[in-house]
N, C-alpha and C. Protein backbone atom coordinates (compact mmCIF):
# COMPACT_ATOMS: atom_id res chain seq x y z
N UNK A 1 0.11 -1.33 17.47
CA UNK A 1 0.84 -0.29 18.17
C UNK A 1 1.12 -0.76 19.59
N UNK A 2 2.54 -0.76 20.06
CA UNK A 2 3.05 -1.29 21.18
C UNK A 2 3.78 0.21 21.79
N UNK A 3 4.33 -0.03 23.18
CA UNK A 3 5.23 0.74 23.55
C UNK A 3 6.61 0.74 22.46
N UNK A 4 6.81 -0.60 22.01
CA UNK A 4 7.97 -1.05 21.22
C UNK A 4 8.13 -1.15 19.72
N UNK A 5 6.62 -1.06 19.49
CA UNK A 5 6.55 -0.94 17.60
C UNK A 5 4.92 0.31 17.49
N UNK A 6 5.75 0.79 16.38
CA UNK A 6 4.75 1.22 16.00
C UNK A 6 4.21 0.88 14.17
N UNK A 7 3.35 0.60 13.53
CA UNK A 7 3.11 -0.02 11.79
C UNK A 7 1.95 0.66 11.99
N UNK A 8 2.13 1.39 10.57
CA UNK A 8 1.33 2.22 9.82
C UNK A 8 1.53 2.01 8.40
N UNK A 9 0.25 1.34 8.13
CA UNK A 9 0.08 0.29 6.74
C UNK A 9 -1.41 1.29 5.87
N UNK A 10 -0.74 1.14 4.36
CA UNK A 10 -1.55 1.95 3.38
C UNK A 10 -1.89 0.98 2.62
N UNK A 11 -2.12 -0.20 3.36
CA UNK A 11 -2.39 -1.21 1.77
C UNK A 11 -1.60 -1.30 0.68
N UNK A 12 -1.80 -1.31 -0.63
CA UNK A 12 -0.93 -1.76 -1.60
C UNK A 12 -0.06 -0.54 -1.60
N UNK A 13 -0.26 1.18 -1.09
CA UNK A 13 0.67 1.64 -0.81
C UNK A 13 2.12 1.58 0.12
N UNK A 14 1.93 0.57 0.84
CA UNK A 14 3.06 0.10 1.80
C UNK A 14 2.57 0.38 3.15
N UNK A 15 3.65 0.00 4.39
CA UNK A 15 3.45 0.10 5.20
C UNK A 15 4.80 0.08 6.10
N UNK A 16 4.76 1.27 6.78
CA UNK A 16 6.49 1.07 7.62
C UNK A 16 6.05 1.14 9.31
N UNK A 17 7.25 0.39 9.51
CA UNK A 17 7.51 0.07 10.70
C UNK A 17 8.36 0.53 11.83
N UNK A 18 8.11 1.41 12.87
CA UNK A 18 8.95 2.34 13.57
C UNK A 18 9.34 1.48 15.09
N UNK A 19 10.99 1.60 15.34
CA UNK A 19 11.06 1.37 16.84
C UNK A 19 10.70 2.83 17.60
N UNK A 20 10.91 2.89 18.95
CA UNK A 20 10.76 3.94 19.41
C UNK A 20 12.02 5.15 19.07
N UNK A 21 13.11 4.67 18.64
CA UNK A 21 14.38 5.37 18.46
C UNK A 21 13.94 5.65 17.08
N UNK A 22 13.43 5.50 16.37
CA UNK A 22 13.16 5.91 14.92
C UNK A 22 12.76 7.04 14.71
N UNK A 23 11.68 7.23 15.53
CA UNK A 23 10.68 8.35 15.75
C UNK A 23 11.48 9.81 16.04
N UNK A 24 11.56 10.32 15.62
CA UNK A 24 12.06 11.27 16.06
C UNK A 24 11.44 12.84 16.65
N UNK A 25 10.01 12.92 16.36
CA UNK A 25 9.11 13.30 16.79
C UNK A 25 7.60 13.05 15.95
N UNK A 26 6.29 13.51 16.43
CA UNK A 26 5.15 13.32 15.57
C UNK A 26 4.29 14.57 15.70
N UNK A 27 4.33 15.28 14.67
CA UNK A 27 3.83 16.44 14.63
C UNK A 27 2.32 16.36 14.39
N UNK A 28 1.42 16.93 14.92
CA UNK A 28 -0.11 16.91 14.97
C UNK A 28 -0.40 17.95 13.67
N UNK A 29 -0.68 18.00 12.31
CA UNK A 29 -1.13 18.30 11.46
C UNK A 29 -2.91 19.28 11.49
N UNK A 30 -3.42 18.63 12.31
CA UNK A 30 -4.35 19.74 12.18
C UNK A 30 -5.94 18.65 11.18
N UNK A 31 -6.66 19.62 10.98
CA UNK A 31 -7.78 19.28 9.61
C UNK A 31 -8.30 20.45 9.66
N UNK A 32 -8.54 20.63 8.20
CA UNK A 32 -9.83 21.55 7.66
C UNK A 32 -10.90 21.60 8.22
N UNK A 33 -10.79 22.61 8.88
CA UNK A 33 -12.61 23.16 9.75
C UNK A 33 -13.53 22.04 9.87
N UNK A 34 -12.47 21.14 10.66
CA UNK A 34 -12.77 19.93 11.33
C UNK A 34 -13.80 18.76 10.54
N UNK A 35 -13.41 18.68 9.42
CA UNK A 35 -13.73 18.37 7.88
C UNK A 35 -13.27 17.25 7.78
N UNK A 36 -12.16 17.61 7.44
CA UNK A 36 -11.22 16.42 6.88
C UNK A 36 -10.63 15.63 8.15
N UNK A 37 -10.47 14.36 7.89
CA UNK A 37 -9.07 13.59 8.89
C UNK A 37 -8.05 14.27 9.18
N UNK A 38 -8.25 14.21 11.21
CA UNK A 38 -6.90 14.93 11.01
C UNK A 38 -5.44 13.96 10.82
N UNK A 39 -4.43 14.45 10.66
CA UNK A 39 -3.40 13.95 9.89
C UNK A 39 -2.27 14.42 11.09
N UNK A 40 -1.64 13.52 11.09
CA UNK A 40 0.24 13.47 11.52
C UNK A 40 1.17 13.19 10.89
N UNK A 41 2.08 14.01 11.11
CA UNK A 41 3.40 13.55 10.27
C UNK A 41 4.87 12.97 11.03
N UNK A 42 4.65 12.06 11.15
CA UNK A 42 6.25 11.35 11.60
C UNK A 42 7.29 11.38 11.08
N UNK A 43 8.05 12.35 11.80
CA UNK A 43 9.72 12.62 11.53
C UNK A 43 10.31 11.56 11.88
N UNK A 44 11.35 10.79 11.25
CA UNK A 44 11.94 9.33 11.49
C UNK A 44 13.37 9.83 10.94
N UNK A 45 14.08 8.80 11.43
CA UNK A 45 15.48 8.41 11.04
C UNK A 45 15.71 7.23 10.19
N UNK A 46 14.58 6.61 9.29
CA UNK A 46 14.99 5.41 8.59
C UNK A 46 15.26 5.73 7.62
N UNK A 47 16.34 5.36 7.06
CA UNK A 47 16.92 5.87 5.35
C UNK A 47 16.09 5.05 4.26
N UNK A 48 15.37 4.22 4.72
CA UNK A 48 14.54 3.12 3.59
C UNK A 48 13.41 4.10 3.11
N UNK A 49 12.99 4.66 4.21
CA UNK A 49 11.32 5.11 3.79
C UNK A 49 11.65 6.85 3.80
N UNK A 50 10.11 7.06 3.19
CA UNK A 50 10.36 8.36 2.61
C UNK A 50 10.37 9.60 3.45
N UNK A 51 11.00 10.57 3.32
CA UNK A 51 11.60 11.60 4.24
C UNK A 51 10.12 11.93 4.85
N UNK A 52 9.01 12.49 4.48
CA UNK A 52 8.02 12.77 4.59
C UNK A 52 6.68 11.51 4.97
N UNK A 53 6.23 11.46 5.85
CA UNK A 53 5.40 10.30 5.98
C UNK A 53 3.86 10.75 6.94
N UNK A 54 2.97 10.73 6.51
CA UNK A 54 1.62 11.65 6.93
C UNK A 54 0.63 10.33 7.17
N UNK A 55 0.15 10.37 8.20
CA UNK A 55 -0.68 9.49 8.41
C UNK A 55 -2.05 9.95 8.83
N UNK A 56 -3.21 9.81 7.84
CA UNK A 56 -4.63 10.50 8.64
C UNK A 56 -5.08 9.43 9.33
N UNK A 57 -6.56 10.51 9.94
CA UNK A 57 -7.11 9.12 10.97
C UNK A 57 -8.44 10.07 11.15
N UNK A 58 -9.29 9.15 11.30
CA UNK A 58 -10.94 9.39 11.42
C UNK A 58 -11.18 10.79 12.58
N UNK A 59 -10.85 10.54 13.46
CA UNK A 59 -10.55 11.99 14.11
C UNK A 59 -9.93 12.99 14.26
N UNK A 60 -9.25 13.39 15.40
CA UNK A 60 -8.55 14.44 15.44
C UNK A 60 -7.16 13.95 15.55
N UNK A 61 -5.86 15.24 15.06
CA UNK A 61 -4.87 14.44 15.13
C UNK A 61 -4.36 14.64 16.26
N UNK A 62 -4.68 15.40 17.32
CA UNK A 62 -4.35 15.67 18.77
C UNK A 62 -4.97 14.33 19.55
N UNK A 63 -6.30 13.69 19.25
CA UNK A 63 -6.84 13.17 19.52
C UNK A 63 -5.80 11.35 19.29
N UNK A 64 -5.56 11.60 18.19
CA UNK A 64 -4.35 10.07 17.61
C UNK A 64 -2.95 10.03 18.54
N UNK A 65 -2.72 11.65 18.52
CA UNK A 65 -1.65 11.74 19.35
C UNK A 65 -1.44 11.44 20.81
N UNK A 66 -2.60 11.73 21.10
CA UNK A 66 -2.71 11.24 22.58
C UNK A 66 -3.15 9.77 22.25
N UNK A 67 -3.50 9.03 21.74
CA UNK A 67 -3.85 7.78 22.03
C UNK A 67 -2.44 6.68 21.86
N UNK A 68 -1.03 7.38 21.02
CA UNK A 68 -0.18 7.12 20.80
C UNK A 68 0.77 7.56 21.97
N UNK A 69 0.67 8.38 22.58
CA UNK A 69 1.48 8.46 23.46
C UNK A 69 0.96 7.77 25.29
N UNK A 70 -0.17 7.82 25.21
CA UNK A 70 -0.84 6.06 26.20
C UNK A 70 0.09 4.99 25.77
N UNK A 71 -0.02 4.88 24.70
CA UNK A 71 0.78 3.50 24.46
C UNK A 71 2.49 3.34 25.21
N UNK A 72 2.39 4.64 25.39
CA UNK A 72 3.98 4.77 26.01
C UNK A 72 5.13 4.46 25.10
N UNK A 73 5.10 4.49 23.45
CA UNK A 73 5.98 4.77 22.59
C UNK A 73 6.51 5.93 22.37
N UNK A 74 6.22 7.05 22.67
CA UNK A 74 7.12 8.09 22.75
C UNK A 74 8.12 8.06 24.00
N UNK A 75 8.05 7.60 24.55
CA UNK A 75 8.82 7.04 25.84
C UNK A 75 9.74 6.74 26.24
N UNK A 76 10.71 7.51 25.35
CA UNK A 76 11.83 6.60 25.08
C UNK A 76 12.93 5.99 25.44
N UNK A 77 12.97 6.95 27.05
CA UNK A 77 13.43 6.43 28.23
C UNK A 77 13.48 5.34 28.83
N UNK A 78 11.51 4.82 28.58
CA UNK A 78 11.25 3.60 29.88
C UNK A 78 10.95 2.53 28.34
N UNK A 79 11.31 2.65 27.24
CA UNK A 79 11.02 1.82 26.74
C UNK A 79 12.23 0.18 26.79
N UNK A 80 11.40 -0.84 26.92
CA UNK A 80 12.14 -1.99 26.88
C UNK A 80 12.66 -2.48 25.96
N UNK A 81 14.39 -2.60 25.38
CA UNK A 81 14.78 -3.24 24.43
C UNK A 81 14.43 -4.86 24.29
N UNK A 82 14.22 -5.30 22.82
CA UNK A 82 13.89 -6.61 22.49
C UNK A 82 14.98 -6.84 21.45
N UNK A 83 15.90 -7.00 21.48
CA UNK A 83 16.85 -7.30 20.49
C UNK A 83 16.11 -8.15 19.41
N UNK A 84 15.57 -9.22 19.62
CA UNK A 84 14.51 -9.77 18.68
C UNK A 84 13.68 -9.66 17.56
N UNK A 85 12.94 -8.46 18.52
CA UNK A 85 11.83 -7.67 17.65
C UNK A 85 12.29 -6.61 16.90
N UNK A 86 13.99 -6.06 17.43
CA UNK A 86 14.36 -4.84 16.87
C UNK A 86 14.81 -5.11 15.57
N UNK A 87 15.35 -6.44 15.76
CA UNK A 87 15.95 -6.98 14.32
C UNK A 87 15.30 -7.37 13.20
N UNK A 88 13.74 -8.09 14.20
CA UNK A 88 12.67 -8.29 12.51
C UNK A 88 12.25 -6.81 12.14
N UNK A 89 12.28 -5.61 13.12
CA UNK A 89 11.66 -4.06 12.39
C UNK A 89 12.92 -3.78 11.61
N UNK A 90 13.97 -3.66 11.57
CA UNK A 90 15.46 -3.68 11.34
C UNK A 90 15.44 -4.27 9.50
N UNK A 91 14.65 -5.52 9.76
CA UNK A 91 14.42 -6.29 8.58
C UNK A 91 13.39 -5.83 7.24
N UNK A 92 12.81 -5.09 8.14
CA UNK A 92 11.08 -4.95 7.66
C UNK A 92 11.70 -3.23 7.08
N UNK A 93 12.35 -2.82 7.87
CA UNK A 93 12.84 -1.01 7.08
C UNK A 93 13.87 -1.28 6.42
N UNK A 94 14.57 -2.24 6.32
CA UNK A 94 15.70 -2.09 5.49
C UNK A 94 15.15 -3.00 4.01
N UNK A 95 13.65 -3.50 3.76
CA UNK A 95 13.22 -3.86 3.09
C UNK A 95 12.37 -2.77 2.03
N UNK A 96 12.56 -1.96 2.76
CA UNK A 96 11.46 -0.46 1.97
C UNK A 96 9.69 -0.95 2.79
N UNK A 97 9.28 0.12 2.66
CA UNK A 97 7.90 0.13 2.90
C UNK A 97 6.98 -0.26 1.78
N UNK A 98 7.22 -0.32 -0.04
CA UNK A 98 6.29 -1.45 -0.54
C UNK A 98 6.15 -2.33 -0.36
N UNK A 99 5.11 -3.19 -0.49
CA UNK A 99 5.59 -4.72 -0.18
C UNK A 99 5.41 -5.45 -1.57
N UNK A 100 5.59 -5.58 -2.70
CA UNK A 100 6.06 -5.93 -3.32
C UNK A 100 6.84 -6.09 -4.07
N UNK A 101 8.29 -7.03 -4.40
CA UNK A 101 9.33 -7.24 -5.02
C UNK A 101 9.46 -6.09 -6.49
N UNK A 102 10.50 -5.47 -6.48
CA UNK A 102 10.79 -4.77 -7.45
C UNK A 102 10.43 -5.12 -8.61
N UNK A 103 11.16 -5.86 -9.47
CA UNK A 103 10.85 -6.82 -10.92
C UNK A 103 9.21 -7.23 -11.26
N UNK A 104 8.88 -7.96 -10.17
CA UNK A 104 7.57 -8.17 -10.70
C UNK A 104 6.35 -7.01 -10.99
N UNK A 105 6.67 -6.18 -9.62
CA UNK A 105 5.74 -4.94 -9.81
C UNK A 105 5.81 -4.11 -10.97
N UNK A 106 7.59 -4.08 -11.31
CA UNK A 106 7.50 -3.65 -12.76
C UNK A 106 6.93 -3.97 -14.38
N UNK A 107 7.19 -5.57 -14.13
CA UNK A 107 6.11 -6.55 -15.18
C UNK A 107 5.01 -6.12 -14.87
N UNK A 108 4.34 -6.12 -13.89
CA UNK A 108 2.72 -5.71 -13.82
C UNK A 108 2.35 -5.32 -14.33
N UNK A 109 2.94 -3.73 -13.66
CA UNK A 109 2.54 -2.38 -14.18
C UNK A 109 3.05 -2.32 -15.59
N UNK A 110 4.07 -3.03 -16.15
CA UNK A 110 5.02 -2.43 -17.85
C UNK A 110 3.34 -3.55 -18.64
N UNK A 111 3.29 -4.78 -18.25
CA UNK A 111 2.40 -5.41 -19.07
C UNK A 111 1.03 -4.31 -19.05
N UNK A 112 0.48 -4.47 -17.80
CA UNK A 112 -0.64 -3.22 -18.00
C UNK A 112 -0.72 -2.06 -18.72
N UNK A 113 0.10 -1.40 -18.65
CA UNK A 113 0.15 -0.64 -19.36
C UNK A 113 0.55 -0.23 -20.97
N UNK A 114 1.34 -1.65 -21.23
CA UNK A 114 0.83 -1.46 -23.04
C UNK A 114 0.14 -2.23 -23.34
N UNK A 115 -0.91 -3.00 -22.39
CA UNK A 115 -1.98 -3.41 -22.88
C UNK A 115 -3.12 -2.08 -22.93
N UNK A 116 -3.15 -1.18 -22.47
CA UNK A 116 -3.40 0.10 -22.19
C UNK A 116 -3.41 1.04 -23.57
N UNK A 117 -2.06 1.17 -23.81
CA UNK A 117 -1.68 2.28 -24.88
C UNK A 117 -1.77 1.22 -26.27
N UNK A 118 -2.09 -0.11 -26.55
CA UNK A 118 -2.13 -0.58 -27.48
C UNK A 118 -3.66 -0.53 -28.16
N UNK A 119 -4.60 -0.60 -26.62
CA UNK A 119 -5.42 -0.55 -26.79
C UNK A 119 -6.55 1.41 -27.05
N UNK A 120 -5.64 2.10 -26.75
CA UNK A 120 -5.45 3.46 -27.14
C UNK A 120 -5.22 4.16 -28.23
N UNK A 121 -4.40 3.38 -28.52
CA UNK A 121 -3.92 3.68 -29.77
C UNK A 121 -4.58 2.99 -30.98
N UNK A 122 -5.36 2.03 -31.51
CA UNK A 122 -6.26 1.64 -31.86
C UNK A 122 -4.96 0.29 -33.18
N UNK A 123 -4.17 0.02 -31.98
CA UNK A 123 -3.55 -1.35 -32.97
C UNK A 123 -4.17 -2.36 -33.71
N UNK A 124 -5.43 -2.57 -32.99
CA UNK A 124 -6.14 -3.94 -33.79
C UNK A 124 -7.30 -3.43 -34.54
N UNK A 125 -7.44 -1.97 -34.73
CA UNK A 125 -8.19 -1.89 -36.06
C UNK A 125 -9.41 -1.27 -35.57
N UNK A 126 -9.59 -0.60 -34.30
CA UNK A 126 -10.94 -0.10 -33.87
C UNK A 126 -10.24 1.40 -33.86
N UNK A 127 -11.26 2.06 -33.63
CA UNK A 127 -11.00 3.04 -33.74
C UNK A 127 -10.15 4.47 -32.70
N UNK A 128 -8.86 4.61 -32.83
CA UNK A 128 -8.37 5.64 -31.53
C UNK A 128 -8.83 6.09 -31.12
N UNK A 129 -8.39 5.88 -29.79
CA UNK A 129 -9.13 6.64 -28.33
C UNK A 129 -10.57 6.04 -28.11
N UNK A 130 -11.04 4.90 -28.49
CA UNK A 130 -12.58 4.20 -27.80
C UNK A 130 -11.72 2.92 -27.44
N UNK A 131 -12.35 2.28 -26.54
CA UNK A 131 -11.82 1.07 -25.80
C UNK A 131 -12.36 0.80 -26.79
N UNK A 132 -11.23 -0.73 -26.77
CA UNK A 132 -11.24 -1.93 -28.06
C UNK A 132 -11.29 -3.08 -26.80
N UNK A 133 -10.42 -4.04 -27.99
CA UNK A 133 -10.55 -5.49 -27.31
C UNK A 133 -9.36 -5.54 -26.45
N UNK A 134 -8.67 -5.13 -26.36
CA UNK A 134 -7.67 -4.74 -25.00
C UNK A 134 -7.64 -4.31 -23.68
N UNK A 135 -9.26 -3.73 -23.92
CA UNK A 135 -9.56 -3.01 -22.56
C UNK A 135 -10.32 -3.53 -21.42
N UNK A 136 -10.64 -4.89 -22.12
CA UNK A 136 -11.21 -6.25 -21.63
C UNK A 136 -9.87 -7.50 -21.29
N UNK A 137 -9.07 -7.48 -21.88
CA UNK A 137 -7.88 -8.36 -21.58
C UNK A 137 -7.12 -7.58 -20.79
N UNK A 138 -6.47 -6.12 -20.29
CA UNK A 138 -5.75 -5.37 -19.42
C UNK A 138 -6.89 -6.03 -18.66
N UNK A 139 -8.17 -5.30 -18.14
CA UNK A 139 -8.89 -5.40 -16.94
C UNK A 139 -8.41 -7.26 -16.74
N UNK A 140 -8.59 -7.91 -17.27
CA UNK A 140 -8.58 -9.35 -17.15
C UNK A 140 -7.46 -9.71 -16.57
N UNK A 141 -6.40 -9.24 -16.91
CA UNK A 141 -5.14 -9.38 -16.46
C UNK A 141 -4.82 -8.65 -15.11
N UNK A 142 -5.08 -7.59 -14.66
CA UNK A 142 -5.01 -7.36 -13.02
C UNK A 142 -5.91 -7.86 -12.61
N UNK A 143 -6.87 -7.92 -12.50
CA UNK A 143 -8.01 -9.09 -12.00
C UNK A 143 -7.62 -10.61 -11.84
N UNK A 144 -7.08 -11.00 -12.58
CA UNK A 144 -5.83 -12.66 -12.68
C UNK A 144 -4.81 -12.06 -11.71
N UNK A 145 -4.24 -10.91 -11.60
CA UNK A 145 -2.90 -10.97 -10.87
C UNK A 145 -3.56 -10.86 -8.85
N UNK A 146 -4.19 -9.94 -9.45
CA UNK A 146 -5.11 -9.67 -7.27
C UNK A 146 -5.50 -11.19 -7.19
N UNK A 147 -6.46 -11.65 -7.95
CA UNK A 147 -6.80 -12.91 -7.98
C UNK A 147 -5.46 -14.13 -7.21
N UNK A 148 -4.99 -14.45 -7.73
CA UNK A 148 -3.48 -14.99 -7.89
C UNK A 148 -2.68 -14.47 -6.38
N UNK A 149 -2.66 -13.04 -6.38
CA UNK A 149 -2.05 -12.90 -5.06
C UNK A 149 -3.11 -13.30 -3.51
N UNK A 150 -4.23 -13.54 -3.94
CA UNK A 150 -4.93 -13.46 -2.93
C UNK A 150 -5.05 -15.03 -2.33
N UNK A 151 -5.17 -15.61 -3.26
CA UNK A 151 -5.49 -17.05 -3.42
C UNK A 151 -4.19 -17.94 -3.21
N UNK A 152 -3.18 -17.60 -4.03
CA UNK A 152 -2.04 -18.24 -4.00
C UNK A 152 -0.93 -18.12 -3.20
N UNK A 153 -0.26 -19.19 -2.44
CA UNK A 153 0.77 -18.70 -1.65
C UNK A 153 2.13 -18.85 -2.61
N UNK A 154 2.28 -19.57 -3.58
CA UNK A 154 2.94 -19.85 -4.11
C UNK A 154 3.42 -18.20 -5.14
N UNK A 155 2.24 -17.46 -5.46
CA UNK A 155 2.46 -16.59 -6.07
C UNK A 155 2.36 -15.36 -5.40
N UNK A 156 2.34 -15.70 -3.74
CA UNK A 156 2.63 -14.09 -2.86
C UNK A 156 4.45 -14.11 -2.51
N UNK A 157 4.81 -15.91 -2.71
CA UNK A 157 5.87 -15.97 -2.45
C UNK A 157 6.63 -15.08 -3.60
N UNK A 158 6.19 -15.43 -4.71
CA UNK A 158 7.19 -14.66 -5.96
C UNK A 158 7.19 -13.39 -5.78
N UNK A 159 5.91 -12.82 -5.43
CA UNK A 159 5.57 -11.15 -5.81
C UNK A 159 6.06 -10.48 -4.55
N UNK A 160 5.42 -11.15 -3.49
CA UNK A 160 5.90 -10.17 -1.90
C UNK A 160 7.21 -10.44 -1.97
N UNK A 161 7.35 -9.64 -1.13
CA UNK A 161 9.15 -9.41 0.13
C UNK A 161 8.38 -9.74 1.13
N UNK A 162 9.25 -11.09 1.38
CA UNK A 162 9.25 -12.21 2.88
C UNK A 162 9.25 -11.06 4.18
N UNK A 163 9.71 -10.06 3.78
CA UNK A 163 9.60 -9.20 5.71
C UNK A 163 8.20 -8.73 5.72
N UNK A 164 7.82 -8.68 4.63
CA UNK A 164 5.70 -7.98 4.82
C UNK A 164 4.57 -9.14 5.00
N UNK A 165 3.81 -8.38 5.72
CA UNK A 165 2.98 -9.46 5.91
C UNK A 165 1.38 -8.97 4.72
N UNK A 166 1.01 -10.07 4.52
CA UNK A 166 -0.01 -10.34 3.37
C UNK A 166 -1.30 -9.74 3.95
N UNK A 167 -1.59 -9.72 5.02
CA UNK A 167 -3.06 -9.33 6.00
C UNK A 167 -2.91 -7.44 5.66
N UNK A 168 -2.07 -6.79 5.35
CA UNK A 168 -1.86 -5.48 4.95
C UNK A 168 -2.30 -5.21 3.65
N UNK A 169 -2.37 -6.28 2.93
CA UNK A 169 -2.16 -5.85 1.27
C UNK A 169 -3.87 -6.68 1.29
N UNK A 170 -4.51 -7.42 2.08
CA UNK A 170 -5.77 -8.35 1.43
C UNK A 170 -6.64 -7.50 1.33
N UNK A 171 -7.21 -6.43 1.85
CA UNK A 171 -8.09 -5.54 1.63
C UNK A 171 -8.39 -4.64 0.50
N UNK A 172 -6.71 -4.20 0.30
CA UNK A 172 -6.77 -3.73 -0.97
C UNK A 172 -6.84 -4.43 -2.38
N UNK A 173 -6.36 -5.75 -2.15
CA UNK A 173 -6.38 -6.58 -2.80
C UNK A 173 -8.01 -6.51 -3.57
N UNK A 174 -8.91 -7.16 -2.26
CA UNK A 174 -10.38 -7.58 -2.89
C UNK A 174 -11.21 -6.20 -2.96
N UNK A 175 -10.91 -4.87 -2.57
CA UNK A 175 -10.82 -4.06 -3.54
C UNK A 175 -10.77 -3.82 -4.92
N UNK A 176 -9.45 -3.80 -5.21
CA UNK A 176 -9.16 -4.20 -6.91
C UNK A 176 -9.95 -4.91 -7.57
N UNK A 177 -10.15 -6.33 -7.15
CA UNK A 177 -11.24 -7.68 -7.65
C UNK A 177 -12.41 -7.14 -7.80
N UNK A 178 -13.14 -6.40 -6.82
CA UNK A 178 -14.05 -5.75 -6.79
C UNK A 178 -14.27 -4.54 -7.92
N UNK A 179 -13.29 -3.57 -8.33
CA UNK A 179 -13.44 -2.77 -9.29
C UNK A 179 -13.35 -3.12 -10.17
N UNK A 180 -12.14 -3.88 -10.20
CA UNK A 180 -12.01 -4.86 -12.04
C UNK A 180 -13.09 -5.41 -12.56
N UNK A 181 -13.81 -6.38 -11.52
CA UNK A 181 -14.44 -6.73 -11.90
C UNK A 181 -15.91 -6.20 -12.64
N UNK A 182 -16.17 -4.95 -11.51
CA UNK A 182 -17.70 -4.14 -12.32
C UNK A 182 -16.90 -3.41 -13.56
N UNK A 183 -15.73 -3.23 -13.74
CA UNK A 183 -15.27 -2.65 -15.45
C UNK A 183 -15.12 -3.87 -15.97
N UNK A 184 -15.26 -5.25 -15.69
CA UNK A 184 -15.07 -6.29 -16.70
C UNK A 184 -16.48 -6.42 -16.88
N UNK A 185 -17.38 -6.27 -16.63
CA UNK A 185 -19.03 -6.24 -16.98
C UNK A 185 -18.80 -5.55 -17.69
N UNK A 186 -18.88 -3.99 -17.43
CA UNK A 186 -18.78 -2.76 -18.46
C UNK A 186 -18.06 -2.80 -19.69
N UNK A 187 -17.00 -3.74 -19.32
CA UNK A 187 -16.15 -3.60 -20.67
C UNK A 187 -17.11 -4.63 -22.11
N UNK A 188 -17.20 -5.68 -21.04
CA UNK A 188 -17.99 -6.76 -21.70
C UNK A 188 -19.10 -6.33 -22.55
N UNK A 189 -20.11 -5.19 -21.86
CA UNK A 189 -21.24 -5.50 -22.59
C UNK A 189 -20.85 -4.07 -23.42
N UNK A 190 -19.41 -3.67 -24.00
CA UNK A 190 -19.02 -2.43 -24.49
C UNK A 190 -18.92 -2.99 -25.64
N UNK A 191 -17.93 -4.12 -25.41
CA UNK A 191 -17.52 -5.05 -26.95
C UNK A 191 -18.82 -5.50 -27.43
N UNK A 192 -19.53 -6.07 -26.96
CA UNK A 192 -20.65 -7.02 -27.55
C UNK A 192 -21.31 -5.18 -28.65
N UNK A 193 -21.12 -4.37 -28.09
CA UNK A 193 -22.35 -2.98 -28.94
C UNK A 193 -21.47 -3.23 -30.14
């Protein structure tokens, strides 16, 4: 967060990128009997990202709000143009806020998921509705793909869009690795019963 950018990143949910002219205001949301994160919602003018955009945060959202407007990005008066920087945010919203390439995310998710319903449906002879031997090869297979994106540059090149950066998506990444992996135990010692 600059006077000149502002990025608000959800991990494998995306992450968008605001100049100060984008913004069009940031409404303080509030929390549940000081419970929950409070939350803001940024009104924007980018046609890429979604009309509605809510961002929580460990404290209060009056509390975010003021720490955002220190930064002197609401500012929009004294803020300094960077023709530069306006053009890589320029790049980065006219890219959408997922960061991964259309096509592949769709292979992902289309392979996962009839490895899913094949394995649901009881195609190879076990019985419907109990995980079979599919439910060990799906887990195997997003576990190979986080794997693959994490490790490989060659295969962040295929999957990402060149305007996102990879340091947004690694957390959630070894996340995933992390869950797959304690259901690839589970699955494992499911088949062996």
């Amino acid at each position: 967060m600059s006077k000149n950018r502002m990025e608000v990143s959800g991990g494998l949910a995306g992450t968008v990128v605001f100049k100060p002219t984008d913004v069009i205001r940031i409404v303080p949301q509030g929390s549940f009997l000081n419970i929950t994160a409070g939350t803001i919602q940024i009104i924007h003018n980018v046609s890429h990202y979604p009309k509605r955009i809510y961002f929580s945060y460990s404290g209060s959202s009056r509390e975010l709000l003021s720490r955002i407007e220190r930064t002197g990005f609401l500012d929009k008066d004294r803020c300094e143009r960077d023709p530069e920087q306006e053009e890589t945010i320029n790049a980065i919203q006219r890219s959408g806020y997922f960061p991964i390439k259309k096509w592949p995310a769709i292979f992902v998710v289309g392979v996962w998921n009839l490895l899913i319903l094949a394995d649901i449906t009881g195609i190879f002879g076990h019985e419907s509705g109990r995980s079979g031997p599919l439910s060990f090869v799906d887990l195997s297979f997003l576990w190979t793909v986080c794997l693959l994106l994490l490790f490989s540059q060659k295969i962040r090149q295929i999957l990402m869009k060149q305007e996102h950066s990879f340091a947004y998506i690694r957390s959630s990444l070894y996340f995933i690795v992390f869950v797959a992996s304690m259901m690839l135990i589970l699955s494992y010692g499911m088949l062996l019963t």
